[in-house]
Protein backbone atom coordinates (compact mmCIF):
# COMPACT_ATOMS: atom_id res chain seq x y z
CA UNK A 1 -2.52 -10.93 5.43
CA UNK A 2 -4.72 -9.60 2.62
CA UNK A 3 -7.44 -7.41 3.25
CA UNK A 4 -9.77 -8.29 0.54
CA UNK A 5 -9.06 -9.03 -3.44
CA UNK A 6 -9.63 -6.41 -6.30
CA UNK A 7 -12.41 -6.92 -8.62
CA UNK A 8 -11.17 -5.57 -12.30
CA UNK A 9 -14.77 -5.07 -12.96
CA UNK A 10 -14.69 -2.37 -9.88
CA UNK A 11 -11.33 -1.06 -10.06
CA UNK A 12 -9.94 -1.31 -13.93
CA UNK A 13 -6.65 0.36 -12.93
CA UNK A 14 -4.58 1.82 -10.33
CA UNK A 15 -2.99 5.24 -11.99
CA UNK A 16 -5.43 7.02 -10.35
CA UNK A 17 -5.09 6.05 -6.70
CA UNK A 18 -6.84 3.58 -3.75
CA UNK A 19 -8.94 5.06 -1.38
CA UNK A 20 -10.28 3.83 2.18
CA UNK A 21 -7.03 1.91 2.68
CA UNK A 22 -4.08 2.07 5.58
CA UNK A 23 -0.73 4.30 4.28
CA UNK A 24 1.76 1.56 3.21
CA UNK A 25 -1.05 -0.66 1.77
CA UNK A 26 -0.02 -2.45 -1.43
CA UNK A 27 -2.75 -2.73 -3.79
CA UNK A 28 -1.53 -5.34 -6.96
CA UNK A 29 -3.82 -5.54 -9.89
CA UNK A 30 -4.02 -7.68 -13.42
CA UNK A 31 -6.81 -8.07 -15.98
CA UNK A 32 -7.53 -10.81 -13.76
CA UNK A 33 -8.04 -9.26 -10.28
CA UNK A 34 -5.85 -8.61 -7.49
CA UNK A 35 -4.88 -7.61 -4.10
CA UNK A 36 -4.49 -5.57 -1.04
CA UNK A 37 -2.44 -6.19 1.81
CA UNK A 38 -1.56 -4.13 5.18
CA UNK A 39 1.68 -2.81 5.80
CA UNK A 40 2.19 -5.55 8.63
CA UNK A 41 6.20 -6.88 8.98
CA UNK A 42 6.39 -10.04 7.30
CA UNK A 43 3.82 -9.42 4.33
CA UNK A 44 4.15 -10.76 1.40
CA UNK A 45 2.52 -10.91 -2.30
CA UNK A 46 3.19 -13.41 -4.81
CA UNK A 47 2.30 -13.22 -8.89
CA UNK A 48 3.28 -15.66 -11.69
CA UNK A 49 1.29 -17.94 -14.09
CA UNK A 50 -0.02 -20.70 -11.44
CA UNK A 51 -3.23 -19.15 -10.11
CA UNK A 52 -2.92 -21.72 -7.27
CA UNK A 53 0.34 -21.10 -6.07
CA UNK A 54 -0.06 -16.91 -6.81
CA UNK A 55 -1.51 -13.82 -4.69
CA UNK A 56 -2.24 -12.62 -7.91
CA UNK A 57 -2.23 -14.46 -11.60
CA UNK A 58 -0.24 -12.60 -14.21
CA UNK A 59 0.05 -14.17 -17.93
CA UNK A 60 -1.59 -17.34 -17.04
CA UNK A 61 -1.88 -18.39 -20.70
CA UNK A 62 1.70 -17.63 -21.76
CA UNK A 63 4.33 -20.19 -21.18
CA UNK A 64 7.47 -17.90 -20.65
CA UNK A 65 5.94 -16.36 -17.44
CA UNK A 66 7.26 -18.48 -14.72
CA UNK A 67 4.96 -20.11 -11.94
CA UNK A 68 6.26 -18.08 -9.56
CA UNK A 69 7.55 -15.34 -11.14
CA UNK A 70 8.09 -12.46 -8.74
CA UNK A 71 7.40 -11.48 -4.82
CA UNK A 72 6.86 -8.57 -3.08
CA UNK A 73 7.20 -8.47 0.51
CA UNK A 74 7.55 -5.77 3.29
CA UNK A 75 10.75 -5.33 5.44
CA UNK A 76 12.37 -2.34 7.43
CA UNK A 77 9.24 -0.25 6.18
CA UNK A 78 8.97 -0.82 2.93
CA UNK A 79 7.80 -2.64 -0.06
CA UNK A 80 10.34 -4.67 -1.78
CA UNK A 81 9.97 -6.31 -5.40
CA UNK A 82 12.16 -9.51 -5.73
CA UNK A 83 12.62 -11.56 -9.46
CA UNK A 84 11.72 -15.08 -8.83
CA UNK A 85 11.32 -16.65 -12.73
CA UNK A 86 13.33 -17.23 -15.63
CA UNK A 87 12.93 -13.49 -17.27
CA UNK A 88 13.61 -10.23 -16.12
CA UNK A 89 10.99 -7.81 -14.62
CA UNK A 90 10.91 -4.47 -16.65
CA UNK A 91 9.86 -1.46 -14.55
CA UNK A 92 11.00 1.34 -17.09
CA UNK A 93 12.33 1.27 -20.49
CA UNK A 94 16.25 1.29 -18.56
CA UNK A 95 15.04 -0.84 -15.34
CA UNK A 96 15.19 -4.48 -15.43
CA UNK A 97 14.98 -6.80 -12.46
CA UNK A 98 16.48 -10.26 -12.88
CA UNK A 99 16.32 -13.61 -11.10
CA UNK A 100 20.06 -12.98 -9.39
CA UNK A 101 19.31 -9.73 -8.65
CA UNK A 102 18.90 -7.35 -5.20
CA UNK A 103 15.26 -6.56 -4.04
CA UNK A 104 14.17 -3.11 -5.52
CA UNK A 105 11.94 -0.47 -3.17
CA UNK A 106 8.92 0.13 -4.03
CA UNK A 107 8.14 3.90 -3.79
CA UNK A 108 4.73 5.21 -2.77
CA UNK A 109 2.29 6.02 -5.39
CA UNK A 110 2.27 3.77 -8.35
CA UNK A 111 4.43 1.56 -10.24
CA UNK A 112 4.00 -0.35 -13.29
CA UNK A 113 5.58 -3.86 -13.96
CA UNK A 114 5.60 -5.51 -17.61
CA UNK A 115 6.75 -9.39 -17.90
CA UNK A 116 7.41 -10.38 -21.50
CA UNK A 117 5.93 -13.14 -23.15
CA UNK A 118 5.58 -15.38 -26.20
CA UNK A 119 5.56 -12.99 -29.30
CA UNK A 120 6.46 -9.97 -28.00
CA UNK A 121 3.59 -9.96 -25.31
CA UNK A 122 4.09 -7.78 -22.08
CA UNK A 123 2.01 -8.82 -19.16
CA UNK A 124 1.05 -5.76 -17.28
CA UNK A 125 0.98 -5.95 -13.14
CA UNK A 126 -0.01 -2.76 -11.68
CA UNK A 127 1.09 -1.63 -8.15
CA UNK A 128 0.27 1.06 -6.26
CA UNK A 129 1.41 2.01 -2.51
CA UNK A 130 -0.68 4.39 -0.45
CA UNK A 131 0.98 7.23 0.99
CA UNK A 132 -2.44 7.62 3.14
CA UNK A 133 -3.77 10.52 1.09
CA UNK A 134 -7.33 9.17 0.27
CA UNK A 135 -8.42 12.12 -2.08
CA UNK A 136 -9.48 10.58 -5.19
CA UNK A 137 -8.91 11.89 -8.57
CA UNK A 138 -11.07 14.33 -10.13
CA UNK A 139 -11.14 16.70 -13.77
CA UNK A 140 -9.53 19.62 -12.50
CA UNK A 141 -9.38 21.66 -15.56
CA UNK A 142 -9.43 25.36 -13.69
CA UNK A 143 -6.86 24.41 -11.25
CA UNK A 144 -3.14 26.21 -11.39
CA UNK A 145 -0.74 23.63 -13.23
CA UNK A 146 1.65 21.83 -10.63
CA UNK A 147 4.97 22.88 -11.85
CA UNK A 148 7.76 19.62 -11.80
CA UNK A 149 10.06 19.49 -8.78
CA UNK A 150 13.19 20.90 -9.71
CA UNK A 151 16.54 19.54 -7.83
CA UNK A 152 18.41 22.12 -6.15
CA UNK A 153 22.43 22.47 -7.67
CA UNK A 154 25.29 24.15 -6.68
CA UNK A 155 26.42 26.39 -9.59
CA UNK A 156 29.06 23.86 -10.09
CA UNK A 157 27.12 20.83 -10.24
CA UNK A 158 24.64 22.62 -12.57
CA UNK A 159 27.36 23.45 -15.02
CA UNK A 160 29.34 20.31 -14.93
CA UNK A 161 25.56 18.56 -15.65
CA UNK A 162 24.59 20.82 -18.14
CA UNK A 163 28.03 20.16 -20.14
CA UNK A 164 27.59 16.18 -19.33
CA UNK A 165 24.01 16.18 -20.61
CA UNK A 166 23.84 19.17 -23.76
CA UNK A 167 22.92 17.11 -26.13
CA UNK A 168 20.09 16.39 -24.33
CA UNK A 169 19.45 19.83 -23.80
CA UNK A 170 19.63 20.32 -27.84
CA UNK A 171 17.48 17.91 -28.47
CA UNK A 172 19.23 15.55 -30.11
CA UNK A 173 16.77 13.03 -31.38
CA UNK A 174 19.02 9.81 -29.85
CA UNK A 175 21.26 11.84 -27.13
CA UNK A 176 24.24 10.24 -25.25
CA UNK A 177 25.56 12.11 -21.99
CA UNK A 178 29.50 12.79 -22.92
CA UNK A 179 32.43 10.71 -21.77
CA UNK A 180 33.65 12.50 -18.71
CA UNK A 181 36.99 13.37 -20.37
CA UNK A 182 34.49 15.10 -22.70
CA UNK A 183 32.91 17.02 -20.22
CA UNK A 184 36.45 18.02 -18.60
CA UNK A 185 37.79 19.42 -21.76
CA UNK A 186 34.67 21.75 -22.86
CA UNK A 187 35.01 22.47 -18.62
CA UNK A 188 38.87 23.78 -19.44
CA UNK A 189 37.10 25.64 -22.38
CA UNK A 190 34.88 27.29 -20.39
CA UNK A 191 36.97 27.94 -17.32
CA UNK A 192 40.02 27.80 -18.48
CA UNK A 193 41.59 28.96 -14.72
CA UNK A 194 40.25 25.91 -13.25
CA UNK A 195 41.91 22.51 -12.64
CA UNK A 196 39.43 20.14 -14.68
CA UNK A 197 39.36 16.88 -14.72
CA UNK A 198 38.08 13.64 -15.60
CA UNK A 199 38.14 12.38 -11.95
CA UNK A 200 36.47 15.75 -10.83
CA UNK A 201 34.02 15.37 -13.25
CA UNK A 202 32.82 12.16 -11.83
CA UNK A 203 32.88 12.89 -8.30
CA UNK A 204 30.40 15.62 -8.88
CA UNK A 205 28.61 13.87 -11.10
CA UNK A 206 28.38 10.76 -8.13
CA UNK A 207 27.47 13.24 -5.51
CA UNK A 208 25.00 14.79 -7.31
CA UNK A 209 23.48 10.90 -8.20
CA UNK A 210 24.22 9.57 -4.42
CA UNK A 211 21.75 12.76 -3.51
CA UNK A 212 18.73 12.09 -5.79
CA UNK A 213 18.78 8.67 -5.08
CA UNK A 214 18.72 9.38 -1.40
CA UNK A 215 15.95 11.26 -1.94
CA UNK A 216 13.51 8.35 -3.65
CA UNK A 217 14.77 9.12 -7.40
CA UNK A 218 14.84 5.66 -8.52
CA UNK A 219 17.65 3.43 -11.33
CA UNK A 220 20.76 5.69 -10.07
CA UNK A 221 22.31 2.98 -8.08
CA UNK A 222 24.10 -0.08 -9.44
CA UNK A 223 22.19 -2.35 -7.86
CA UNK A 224 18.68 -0.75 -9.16
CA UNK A 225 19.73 -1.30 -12.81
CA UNK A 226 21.79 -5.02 -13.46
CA UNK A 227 24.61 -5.99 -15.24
CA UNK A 228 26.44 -4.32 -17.31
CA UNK A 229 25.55 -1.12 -16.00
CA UNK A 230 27.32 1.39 -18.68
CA UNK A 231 25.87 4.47 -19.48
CA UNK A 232 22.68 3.78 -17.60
CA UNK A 233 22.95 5.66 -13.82
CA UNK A 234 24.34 8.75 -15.95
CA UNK A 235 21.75 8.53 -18.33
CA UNK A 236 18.96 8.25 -15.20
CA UNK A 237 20.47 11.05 -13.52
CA UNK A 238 20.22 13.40 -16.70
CA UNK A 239 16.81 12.10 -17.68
CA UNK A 240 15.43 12.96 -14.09
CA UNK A 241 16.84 16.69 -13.96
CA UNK A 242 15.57 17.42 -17.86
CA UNK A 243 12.35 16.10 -16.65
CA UNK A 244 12.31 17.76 -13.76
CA UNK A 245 13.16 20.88 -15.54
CA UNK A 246 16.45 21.57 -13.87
CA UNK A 247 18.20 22.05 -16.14
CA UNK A 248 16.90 23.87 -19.17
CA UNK A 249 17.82 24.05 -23.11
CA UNK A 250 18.08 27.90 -21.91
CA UNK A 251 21.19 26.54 -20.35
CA UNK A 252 23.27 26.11 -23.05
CA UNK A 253 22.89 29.78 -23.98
CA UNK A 254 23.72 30.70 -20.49
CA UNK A 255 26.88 28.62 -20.13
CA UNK A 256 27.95 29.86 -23.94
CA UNK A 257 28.60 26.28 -24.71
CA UNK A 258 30.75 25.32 -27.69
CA UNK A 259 28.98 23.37 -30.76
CA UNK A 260 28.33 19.92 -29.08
CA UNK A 261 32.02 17.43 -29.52
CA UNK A 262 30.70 14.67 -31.83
């Protein structure tokens, strides 16, 4: 199924894009080489420790990498990472795959995967999925800046958001979103004629999540994150619209917010 291996001499990472390959392509890479495969039904790419039993050899010194520690394989159209060792597989600092755990999809573009080792080691396994644009990149230091892609909100959803997530907004050096009972009581504060609630509070903040996820934001579904899932999809969701710039510190002079509740 592979179309050729990856020679880390040639190619010494993949943030910056394949070229010459099919859209859907997955393209793994370690310090020690790597991969491509097709997007053909039934493909599959294995990494771990064992260089013979492995697509591609990850940690192959360290003993807490697992033979067979992970698989990616291609179903229904897309790439799907599975957990197959003892550890988990961390994709972000609040995304961890485990053994027990569903398949996450890959989206196009590129991901990076970190295995810990012995001593605090991380293993690095690059990923990258084509989306069949074969520009490579290049200095562009005249061009116009690409400005983030901002989420479109109701007014409703961007005030019950901007509430949930102020102290992000006021840069508070470790911020927490609120407690939704939180959120409905600076709500009632704000507009005191309306009916808020708790229960309100989460349905728009679910909708709002359920929509973002939809559209290929990944870590704001239960399944995406593990057990116990807490604060986490809340904390995704408010990470992903400050990032994106949707909502704004500007916002909490335009809502006339209270002092943040403690």
């Amino acid at each position: 199924m592979t179309t050729g291996r990856i020679d880390p001499h040639h190619q010494r990472s993949l943030r910056g894009g394949v070229t010459d390959v099919e859209p859907g392509t997955l393209s793994a890479l370690t310090v020690t080489g790597g991969v491509a495969v097709p997007p053909a039904p039934g493909g599959k790419v294995s990494f771990g420790r064992n260089r013979l039993e492995v697509d591609v050899c990850v940690g192959e010194d360290d003993l807490r990498i697992s033979r067979v520690h992970g698989m990616l394989a291609r179903d229904h159209g897309r790439w799907w990472l599975s957990n197959t060792g003892r550890s988990p597989i961390r994709l972000s600092d609040t995304v961890l795959l485990h053994r027990d755990g569903d398949p996450l999809p890959l989206a196009d573009g590129y991901t990076a995967l970190f295995l810990r080792g012995t001593r605090d080691r991380e293993h690095l396994l690059e990923l990258h999925v084509s989306d069949g644009d074969t520009r490579t990149a290049a200095p562009r230091p005249n061009h116009p800046t690409a400005p983030p892609k901002r989420w479109r909100l109701s007014q409703t959803e961007h005030l019950v958001l901007a509430v949930l997530g102020q102290r992000y907004l006021a840069y508070d050096p470790q911020p927490l979103p609120l407690s939704r009972q939180q959120a409905a009581a600076e709500l009632g504060v704000y507009q005191p004629r309306s009916l808020w609630t708790a229960k309100r509070v989460e349905h728009i903040v679910s909708r709002v999540r359920q929509r973002l996820s939809d559209a290929g934001v990944h870590g704001l579904r239960r399944e995406e994150v593990g057990e116990p899932v807490g604060l986490t999809l809340t904390v995704n969701l408010i990470r992903e619209l400050v990032l994106s710039t949707t909502l704004v510190p500007m916002d909490l002079e335009w809502l006339q917010l209270p002092t943040p509740l403690p």
